[in-house]
N, C-alpha and C. Protein backbone atom coordinates (compact mmCIF):
# COMPACT_ATOMS: atom_id res chain seq x y z
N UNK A 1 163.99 84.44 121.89
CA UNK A 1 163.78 85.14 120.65
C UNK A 1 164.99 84.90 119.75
N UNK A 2 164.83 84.35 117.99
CA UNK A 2 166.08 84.53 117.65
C UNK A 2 166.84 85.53 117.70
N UNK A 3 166.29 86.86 117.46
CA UNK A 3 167.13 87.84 116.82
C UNK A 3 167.67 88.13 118.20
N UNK A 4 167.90 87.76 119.23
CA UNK A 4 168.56 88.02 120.62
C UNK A 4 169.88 87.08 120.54
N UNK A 5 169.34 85.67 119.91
CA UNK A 5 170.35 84.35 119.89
C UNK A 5 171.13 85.00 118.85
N UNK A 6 171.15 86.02 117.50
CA UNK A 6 172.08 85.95 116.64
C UNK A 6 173.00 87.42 116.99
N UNK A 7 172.51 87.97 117.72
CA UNK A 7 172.58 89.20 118.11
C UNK A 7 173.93 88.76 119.23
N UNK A 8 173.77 87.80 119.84
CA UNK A 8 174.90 87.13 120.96
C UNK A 8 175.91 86.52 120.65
N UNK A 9 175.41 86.13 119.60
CA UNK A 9 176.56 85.12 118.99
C UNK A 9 177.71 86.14 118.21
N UNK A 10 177.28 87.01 117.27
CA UNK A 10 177.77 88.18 116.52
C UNK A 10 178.18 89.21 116.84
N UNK A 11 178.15 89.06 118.33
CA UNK A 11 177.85 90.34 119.45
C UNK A 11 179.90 90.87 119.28
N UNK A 12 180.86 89.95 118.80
CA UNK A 12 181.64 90.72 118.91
C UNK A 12 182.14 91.33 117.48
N UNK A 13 181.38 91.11 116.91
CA UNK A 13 181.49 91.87 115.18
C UNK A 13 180.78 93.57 115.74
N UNK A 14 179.89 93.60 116.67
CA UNK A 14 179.62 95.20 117.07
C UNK A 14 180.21 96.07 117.56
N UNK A 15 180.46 97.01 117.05
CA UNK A 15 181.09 98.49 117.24
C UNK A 15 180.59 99.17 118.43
N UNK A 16 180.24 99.02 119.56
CA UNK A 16 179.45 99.76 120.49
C UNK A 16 180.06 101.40 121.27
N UNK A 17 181.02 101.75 120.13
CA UNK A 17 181.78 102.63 120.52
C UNK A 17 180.43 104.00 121.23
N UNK A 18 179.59 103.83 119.68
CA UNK A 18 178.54 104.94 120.15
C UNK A 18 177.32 104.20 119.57
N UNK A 19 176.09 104.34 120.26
CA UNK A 19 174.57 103.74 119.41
C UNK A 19 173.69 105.27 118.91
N UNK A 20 173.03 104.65 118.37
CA UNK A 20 172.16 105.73 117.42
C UNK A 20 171.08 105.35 117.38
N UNK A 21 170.14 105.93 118.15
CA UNK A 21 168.57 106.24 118.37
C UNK A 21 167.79 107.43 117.08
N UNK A 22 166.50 106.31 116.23
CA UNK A 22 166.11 107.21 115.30
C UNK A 22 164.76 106.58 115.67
N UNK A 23 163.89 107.77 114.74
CA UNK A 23 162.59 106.49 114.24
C UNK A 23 162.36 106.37 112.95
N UNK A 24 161.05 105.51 113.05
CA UNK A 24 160.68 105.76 111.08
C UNK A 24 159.22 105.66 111.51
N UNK A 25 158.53 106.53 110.32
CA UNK A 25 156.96 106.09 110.04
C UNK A 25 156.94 105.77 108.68
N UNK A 26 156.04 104.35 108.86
CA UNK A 26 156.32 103.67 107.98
C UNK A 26 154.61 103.35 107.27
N UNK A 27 154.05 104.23 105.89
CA UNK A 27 152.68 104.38 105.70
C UNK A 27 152.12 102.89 106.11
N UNK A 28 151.02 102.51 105.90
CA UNK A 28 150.27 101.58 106.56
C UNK A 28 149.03 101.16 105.00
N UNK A 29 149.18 100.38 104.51
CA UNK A 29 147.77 100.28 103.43
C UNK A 29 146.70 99.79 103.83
N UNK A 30 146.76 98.88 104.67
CA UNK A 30 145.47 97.92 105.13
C UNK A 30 145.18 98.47 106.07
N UNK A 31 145.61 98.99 107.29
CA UNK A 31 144.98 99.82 108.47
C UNK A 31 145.50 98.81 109.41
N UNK A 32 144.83 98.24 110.37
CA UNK A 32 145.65 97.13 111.96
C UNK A 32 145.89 97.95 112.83
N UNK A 33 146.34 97.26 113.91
CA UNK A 33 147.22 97.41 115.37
C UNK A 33 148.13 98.63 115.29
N UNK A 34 147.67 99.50 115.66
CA UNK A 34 149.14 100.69 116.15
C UNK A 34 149.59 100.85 114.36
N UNK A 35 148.07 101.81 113.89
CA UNK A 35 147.92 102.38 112.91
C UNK A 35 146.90 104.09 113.50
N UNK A 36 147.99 104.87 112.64
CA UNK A 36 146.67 106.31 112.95
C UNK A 36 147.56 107.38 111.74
N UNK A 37 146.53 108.14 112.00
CA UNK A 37 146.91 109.24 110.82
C UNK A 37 147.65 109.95 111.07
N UNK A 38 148.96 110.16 109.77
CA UNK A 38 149.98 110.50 110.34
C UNK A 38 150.00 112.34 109.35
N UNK A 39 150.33 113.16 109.96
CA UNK A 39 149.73 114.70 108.70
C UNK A 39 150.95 114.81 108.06
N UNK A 40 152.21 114.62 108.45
CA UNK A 40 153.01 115.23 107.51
C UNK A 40 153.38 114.22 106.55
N UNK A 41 152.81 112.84 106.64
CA UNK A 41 153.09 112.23 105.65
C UNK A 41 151.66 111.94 104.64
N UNK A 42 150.78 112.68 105.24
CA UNK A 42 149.43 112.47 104.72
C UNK A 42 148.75 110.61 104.30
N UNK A 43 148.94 110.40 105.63
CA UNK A 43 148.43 109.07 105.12
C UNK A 43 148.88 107.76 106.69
N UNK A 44 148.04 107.43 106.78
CA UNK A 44 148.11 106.21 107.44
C UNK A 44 149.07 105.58 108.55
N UNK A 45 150.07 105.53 109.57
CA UNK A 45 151.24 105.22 109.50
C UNK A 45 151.53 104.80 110.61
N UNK A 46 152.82 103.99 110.66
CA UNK A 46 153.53 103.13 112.06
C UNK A 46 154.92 103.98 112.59
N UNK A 47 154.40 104.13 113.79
CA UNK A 47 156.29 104.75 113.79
C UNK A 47 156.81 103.53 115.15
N UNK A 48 157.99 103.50 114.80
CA UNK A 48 158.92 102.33 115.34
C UNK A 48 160.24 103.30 115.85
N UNK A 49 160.78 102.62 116.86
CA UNK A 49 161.63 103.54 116.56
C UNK A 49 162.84 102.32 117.04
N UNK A 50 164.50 102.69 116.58
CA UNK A 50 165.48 101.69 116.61
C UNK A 50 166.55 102.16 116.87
N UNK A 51 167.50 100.93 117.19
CA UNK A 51 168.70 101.28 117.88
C UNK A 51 170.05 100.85 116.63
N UNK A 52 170.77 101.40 116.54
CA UNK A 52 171.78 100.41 116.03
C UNK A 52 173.14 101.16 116.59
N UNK A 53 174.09 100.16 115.97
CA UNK A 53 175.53 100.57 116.49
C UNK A 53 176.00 101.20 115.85
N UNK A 54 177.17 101.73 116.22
CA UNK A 54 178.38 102.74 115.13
C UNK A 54 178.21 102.19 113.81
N UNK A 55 178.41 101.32 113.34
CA UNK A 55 178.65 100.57 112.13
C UNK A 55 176.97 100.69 111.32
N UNK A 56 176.12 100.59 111.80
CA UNK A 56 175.08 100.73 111.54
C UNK A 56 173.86 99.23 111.52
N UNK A 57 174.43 98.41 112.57
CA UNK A 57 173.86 97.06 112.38
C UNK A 57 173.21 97.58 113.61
N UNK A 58 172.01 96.87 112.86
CA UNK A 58 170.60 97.17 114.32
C UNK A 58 171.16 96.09 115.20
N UNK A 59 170.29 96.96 116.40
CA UNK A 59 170.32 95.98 117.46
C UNK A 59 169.07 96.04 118.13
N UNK A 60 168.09 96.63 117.74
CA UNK A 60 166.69 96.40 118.86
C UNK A 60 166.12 97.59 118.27
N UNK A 61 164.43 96.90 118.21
CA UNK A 61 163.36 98.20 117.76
C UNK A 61 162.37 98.14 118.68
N UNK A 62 161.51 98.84 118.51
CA UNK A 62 160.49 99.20 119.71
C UNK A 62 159.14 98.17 118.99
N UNK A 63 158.19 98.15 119.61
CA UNK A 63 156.84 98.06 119.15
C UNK A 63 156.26 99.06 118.53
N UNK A 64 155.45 98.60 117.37
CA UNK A 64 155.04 99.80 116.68
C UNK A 64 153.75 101.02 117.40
N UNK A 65 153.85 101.77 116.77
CA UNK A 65 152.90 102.83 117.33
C UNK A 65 152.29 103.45 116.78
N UNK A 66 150.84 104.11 116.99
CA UNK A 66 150.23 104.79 115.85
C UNK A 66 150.74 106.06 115.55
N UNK A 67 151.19 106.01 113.89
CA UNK A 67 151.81 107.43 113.10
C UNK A 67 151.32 109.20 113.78
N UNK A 68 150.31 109.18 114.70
CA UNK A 68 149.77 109.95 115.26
C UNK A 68 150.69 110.46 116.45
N UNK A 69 151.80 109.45 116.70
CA UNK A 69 152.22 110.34 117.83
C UNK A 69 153.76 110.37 117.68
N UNK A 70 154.48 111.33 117.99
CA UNK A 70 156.04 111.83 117.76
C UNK A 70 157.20 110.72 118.33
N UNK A 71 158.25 111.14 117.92
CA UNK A 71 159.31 109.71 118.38
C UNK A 71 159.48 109.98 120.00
N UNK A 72 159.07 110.82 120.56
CA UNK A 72 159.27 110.70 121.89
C UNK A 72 157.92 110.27 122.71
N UNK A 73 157.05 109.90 122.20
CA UNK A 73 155.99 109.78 123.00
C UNK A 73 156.05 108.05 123.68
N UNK A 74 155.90 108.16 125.10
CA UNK A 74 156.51 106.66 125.57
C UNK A 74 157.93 106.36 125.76
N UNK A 75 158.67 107.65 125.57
CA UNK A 75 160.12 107.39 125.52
C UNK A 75 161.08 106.22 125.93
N UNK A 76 160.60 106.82 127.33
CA UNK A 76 161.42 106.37 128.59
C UNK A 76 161.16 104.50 128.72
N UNK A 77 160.18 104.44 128.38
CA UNK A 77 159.15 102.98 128.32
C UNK A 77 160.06 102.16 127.72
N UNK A 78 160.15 102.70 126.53
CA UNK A 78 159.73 102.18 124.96
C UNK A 78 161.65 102.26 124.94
N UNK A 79 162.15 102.88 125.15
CA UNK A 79 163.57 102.67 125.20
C UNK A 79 164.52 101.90 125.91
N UNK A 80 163.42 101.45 127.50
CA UNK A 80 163.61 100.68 128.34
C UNK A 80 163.63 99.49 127.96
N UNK A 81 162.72 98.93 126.95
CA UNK A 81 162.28 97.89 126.27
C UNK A 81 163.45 97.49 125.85
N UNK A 82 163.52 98.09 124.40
CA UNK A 82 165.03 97.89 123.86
C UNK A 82 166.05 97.42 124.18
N UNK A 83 166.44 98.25 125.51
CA UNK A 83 167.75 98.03 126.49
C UNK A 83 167.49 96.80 126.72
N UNK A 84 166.53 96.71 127.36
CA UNK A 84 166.07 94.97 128.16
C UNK A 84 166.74 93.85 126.80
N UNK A 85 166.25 94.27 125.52
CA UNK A 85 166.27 93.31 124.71
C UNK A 85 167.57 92.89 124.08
N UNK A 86 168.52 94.03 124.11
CA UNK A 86 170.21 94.52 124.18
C UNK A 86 170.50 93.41 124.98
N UNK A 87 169.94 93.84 126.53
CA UNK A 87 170.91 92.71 127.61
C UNK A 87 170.48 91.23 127.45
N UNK A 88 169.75 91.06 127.29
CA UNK A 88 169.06 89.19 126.77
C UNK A 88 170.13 88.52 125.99
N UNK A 89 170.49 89.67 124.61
CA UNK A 89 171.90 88.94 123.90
C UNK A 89 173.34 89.06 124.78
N UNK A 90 173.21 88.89 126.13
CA UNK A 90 174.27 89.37 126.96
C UNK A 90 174.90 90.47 126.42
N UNK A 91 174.69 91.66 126.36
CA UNK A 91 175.53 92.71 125.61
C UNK A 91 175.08 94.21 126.62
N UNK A 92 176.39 94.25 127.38
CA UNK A 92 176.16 95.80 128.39
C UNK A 92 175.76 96.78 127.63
N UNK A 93 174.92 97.52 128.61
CA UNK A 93 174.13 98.81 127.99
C UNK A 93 174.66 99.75 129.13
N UNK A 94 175.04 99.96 130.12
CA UNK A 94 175.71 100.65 130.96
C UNK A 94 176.96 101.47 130.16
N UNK A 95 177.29 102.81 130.33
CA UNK A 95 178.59 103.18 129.78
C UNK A 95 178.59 103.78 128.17
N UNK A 96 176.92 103.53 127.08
CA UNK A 96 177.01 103.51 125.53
C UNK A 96 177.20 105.00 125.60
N UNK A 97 177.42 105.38 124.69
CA UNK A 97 177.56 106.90 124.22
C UNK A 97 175.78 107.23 123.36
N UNK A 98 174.74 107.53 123.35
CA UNK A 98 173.85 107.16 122.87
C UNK A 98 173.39 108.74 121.74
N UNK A 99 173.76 108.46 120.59
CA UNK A 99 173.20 109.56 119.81
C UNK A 99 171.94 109.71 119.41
N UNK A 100 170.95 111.59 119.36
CA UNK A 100 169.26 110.83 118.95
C UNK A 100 169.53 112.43 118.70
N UNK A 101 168.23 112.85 117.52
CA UNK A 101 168.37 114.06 116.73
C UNK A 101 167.17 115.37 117.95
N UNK A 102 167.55 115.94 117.80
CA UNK A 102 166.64 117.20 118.35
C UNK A 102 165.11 116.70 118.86
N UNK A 103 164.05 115.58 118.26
CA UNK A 103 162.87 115.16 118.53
C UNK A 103 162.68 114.27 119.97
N UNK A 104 164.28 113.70 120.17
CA UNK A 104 163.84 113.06 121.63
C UNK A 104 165.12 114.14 122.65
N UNK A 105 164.64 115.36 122.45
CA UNK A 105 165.00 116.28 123.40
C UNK A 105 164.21 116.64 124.37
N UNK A 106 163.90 115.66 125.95
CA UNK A 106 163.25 115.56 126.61
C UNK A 106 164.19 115.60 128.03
N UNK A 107 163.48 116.50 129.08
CA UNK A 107 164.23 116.44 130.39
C UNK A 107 164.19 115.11 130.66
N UNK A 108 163.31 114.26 130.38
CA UNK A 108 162.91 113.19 131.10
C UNK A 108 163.85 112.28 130.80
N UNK A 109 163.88 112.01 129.26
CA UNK A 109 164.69 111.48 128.51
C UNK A 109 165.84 111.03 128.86
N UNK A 110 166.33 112.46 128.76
CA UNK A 110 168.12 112.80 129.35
C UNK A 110 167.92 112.67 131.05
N UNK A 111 167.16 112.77 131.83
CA UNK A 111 167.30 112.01 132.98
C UNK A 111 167.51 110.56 132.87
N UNK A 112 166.51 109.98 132.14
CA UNK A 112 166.35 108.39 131.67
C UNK A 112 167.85 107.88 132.11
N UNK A 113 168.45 108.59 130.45
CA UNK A 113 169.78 108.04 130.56
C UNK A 113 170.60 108.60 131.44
N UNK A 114 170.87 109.26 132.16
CA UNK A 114 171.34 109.35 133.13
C UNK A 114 171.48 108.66 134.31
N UNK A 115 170.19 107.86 134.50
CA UNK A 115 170.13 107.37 135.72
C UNK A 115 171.00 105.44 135.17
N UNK A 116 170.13 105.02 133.76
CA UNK A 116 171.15 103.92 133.53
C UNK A 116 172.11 104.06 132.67
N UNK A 117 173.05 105.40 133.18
CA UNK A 117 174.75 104.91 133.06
C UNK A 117 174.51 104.88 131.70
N UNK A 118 173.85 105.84 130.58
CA UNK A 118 174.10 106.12 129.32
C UNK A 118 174.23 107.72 129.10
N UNK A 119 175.28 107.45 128.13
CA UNK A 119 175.92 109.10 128.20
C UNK A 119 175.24 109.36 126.47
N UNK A 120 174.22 110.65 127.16
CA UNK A 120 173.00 111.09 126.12
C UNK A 120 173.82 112.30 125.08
N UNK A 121 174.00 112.06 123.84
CA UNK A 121 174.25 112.99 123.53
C UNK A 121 173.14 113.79 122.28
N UNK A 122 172.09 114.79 122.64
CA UNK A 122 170.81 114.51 121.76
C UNK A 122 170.85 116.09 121.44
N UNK A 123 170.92 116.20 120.07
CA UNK A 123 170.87 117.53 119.71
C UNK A 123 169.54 118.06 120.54
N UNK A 124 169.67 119.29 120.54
CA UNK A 124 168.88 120.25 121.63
C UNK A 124 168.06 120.83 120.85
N UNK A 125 166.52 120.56 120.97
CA UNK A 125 165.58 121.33 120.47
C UNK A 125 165.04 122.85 120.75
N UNK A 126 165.42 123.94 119.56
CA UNK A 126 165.21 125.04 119.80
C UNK A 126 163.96 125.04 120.74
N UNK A 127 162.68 124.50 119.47
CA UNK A 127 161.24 124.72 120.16
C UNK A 127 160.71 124.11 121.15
N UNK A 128 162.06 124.11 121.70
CA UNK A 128 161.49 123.35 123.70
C UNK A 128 161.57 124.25 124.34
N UNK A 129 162.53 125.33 124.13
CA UNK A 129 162.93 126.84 124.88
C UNK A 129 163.28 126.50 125.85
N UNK A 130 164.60 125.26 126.26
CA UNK A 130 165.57 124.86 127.42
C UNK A 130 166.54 126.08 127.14
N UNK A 131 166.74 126.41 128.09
CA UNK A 131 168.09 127.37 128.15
C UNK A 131 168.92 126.09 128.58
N UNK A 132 169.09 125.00 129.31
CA UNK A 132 169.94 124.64 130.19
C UNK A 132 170.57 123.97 128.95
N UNK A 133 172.11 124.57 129.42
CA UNK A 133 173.16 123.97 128.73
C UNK A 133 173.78 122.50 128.86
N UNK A 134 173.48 121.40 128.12
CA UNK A 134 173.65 119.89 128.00
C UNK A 134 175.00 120.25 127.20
N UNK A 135 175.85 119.05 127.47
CA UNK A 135 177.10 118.69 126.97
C UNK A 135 176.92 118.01 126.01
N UNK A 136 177.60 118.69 124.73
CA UNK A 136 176.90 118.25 122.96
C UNK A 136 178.08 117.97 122.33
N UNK A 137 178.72 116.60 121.77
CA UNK A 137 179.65 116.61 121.21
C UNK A 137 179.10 116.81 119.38
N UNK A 138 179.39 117.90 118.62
CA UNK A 138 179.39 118.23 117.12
C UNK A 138 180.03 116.81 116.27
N UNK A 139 181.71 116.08 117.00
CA UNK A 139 181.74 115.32 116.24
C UNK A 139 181.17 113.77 116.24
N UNK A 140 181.02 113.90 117.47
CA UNK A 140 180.31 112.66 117.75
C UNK A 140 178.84 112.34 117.02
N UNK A 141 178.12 113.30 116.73
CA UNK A 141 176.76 113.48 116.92
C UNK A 141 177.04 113.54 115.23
N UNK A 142 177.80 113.49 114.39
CA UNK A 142 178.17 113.53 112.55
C UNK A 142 178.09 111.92 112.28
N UNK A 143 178.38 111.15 113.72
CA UNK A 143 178.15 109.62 113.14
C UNK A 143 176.84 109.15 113.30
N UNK A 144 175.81 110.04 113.49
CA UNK A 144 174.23 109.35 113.16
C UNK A 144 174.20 109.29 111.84
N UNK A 145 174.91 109.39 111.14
CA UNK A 145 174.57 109.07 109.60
C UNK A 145 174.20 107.71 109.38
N UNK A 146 174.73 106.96 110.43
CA UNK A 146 174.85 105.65 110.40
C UNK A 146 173.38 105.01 110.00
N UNK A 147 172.75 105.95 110.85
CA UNK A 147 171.07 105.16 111.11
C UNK A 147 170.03 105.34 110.25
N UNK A 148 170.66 107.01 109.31
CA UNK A 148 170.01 107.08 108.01
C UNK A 148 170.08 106.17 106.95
N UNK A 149 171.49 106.05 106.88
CA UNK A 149 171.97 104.51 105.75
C UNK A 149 171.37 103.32 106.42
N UNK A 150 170.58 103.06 107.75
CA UNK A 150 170.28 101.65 107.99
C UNK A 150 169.33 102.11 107.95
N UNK A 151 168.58 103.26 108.10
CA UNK A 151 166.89 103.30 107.26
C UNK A 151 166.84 102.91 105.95
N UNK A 152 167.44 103.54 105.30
CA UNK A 152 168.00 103.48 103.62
C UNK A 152 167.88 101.69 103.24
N UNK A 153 168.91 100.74 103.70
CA UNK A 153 168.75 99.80 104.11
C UNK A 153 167.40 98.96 104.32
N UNK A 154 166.77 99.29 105.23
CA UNK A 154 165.62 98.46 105.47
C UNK A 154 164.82 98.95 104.45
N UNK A 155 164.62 100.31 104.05
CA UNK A 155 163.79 100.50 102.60
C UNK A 155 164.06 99.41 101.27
N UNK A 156 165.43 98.56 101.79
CA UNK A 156 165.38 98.12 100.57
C UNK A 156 164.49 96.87 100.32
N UNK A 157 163.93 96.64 101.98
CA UNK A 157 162.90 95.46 101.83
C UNK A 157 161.68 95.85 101.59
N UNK A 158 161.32 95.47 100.36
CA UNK A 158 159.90 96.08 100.25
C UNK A 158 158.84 95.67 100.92
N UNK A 159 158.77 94.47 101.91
CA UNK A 159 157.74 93.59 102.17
C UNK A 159 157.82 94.69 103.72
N UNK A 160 158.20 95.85 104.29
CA UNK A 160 158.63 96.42 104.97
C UNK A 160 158.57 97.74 104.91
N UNK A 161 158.67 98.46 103.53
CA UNK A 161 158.64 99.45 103.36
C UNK A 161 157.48 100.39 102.69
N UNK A 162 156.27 99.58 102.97
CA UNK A 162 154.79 99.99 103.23
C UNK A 162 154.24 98.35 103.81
N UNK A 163 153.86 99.19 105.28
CA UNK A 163 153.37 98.39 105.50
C UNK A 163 151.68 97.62 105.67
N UNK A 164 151.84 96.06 104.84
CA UNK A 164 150.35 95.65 104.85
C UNK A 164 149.84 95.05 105.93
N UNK A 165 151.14 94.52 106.82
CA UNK A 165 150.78 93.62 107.93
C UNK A 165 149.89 94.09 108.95
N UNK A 166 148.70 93.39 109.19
CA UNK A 166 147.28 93.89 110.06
C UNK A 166 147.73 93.70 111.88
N UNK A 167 148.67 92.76 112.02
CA UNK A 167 149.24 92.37 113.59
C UNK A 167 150.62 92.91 113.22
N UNK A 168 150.42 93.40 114.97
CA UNK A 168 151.59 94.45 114.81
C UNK A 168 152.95 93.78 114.97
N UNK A 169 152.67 92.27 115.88
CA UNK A 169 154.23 91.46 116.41
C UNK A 169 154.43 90.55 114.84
N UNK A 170 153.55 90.47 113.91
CA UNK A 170 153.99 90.13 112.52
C UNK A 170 154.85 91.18 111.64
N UNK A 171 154.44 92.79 112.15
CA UNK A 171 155.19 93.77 111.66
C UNK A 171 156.45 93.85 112.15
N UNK A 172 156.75 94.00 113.42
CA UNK A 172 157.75 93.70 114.16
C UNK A 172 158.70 92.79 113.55
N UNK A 173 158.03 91.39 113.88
CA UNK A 173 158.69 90.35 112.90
C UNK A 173 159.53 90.72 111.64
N UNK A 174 159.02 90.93 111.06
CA UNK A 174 159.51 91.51 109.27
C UNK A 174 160.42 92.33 109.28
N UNK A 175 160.59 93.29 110.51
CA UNK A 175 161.49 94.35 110.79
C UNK A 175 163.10 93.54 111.66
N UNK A 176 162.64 92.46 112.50
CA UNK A 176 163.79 91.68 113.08
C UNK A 176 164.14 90.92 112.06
N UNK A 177 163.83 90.29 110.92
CA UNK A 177 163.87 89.37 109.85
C UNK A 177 165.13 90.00 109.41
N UNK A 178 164.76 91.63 108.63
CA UNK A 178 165.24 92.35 107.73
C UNK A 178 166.74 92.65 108.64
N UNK A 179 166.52 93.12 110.50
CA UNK A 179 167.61 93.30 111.20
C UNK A 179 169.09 92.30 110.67
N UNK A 180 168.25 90.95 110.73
CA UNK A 180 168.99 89.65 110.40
C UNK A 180 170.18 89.98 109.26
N UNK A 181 169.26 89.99 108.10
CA UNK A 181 169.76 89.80 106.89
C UNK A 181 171.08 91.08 106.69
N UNK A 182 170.64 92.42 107.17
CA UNK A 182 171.73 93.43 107.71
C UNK A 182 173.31 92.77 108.01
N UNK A 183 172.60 92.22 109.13
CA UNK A 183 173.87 91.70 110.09
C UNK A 183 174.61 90.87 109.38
N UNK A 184 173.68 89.78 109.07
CA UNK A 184 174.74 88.66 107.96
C UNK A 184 175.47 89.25 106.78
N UNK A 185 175.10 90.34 106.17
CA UNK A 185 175.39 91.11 104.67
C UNK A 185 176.87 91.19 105.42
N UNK A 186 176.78 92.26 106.78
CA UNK A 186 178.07 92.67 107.24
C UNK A 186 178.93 91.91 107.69
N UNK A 187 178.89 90.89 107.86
CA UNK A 187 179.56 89.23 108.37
C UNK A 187 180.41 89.26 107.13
């Protein structure tokens, strides 16, 4: 895959101090592959969800999914993926500090990373009603800003930021394209 080959090569321009786990739903006009109705955005939609580094340069997105279901649904899977696609550009995933907002507040989750040697730090969702106290760093968890400005970012591709594409590894595509152009900006 390229975006693995540029991802390796560039691999020491990355900040891997801490990564940042978000998603996006992204409306849908034409309908396709891992399209469904999404309510709070009233309309159509893909949710993806992505990784990037401290700095805010992606490094791996998921396959898309229909807008119908929340950023944790498939978690463990779908995050596994990612990782896999991390280590291909030779780049350790053992040891990351991994930031993600209150929505992938899952026992399972935080087992996930636990078991491969990633230290979870995921704001805690009231409306899960966990009492159990997880170890939450406040300042650590102020540098997901990162992943809002690299949403911000990929909004600026419009061929991306509604999507028409009917195949979903063409959507995908457009989303590793845009990863690209990120990375080189920051070069």
């Amino acid at each position: 895959m390229v975006w693995s080959k540029i991802l390796e090569k560039h691999k020491h321009r990355l900040d891997l101090s801490s990564i940042q786990l978000d998603g996006t739903h992204t409306p849908c006009k034409r309908g396709g592959e891992a399209v469904a109705y999404q309510g709070r955005k009233k309309c159509k939609t893909s949710n993806m969800l992505i990784l990037v580094d401290h700095q805010g340069i992606p490094l791996a997105c998921s396959q898309a999914v229909g807008g119908n279901h929340n950023d944790a649904y498939n978690l463990e899977n779908t995050v596994d993926t990612m990782l896999r696609d991390i280590r291909n550009s030779t780049i350790a995933t053992e040891g990351l500090f991994l930031n993600a907002d209150s929505g992938f507040d899952t026992k399972e989750f935080r087992n996930y990373c636990c078991k491969n040697n990633i230290l979870s730090n995921i704001d805690q969702n009231k409306r899960n009603g966990n009492a159990a106290e997880y170890i939450f760093d406040d300042l650590l968890y102020k540098c997901r800003f990162v992943i809002e400005r690299t949403n911000a970012w990929m909004d600026g591709f419009k061929a991306i930021l509604m999507r028409f594409e009917t195949n979903q590894i063409h959507w995908k595509s457009l989303n590793l394209l845009a990863f690209a152009v990120i990375l080189l900006r920051q070069l």
